[in-house]
PDB file of N, CA and C in Angstrom:
ATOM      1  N   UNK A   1      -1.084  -5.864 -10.506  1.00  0.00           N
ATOM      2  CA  UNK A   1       0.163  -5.510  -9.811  1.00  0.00           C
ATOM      3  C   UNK A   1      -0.154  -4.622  -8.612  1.00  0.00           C
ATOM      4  N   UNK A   2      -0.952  -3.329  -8.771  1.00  0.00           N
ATOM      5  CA  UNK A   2      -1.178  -2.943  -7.955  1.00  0.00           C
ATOM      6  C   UNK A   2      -2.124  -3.257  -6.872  1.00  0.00           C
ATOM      7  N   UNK A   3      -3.007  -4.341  -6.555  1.00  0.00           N
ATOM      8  CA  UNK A   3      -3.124  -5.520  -5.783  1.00  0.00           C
ATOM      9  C   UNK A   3      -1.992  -6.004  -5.030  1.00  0.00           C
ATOM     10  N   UNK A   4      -1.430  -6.770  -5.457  1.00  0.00           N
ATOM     11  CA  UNK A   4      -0.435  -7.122  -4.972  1.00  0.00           C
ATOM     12  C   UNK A   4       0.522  -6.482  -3.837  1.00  0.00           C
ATOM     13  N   UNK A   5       1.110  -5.179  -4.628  1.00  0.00           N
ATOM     14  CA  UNK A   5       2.054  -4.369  -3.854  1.00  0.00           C
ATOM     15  C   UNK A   5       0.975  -4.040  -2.504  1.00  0.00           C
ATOM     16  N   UNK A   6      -0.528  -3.338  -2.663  1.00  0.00           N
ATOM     17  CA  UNK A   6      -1.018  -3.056  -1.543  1.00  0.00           C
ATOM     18  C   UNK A   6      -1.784  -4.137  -0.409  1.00  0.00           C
ATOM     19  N   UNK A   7      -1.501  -5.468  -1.017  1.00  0.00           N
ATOM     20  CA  UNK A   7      -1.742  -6.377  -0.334  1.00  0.00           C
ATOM     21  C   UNK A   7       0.102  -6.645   0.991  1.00  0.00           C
ATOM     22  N   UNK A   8       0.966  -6.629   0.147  1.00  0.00           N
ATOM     23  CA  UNK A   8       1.770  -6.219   1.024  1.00  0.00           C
ATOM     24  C   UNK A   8       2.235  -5.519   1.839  1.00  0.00           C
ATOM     25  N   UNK A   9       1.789  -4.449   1.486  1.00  0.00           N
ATOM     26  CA  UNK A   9       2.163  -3.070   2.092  1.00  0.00           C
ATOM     27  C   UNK A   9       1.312  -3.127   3.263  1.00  0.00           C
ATOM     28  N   UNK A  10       0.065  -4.109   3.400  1.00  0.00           N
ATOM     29  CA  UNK A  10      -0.929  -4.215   4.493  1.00  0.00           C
ATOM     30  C   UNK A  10      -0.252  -4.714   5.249  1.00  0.00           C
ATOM     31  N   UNK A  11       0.331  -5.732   5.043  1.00  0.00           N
ATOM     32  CA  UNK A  11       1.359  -6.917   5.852  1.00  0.00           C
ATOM     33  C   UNK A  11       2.326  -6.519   6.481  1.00  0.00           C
ATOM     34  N   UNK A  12       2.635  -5.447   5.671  1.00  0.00           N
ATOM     35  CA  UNK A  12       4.012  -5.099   6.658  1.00  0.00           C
ATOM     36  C   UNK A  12       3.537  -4.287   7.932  1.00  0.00           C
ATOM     37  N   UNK A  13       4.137  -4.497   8.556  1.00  0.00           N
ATOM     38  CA  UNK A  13       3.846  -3.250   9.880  1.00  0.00           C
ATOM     39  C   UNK A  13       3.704  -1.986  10.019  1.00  0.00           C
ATOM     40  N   UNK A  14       4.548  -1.237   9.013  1.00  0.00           N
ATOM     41  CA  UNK A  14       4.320   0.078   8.499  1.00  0.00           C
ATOM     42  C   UNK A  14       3.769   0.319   7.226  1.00  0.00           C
ATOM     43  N   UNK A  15       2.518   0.517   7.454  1.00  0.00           N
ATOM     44  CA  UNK A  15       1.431   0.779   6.619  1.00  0.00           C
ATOM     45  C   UNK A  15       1.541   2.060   6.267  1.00  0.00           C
ATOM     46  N   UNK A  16       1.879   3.036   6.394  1.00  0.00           N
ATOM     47  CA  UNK A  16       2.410   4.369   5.810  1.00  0.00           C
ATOM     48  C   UNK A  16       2.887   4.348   4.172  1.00  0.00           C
ATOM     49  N   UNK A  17       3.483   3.130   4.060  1.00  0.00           N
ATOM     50  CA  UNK A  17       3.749   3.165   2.591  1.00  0.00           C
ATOM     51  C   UNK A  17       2.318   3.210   1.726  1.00  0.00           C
ATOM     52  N   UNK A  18       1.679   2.100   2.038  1.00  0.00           N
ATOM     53  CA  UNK A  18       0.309   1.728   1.646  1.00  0.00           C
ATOM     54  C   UNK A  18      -0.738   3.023   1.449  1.00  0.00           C
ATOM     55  N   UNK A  19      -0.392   3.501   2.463  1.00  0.00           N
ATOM     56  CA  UNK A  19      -1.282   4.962   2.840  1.00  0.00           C
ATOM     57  C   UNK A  19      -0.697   5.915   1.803  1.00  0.00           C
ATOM     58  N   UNK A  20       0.136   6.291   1.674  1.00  0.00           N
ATOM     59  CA  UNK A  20       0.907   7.000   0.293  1.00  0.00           C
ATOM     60  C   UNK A  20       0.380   6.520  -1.004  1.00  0.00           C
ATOM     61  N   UNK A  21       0.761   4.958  -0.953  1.00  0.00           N
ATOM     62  CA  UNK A  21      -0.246   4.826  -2.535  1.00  0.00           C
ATOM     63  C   UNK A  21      -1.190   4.974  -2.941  1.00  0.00           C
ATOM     64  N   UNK A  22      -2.125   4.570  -2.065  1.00  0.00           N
ATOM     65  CA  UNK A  22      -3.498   5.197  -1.752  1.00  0.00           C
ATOM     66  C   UNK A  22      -3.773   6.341  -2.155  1.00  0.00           C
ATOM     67  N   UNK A  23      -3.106   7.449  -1.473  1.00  0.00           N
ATOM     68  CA  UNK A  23      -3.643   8.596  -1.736  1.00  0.00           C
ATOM     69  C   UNK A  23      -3.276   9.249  -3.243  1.00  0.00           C
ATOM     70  N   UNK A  24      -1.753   8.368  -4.190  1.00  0.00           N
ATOM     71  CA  UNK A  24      -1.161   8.508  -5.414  1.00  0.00           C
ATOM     72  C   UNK A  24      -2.209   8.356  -5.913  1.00  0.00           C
ATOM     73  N   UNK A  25      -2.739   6.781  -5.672  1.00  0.00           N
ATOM     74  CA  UNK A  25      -3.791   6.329  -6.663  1.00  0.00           C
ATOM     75  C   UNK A  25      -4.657   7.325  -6.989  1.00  0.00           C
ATOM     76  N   UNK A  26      -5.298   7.846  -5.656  1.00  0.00           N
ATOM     77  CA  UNK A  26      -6.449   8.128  -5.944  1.00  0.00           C
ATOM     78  C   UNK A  26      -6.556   9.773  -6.217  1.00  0.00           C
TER      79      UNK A  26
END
């Protein structure tokens, strides 16, 4: 799942979300 969501989150134009999970994740 979490694949997924950050495969989208690449896609979208605002990558800021992506960047947030990222840093949740990790």
């Amino acid at each position: 799942m979490s694949e997924s969501f950050q495969v989208a989150c690449w896609v979208h134009p605002s990558h800021l979300c992506c960047s947030r999970s990222v840093l949740i994740k990790l």
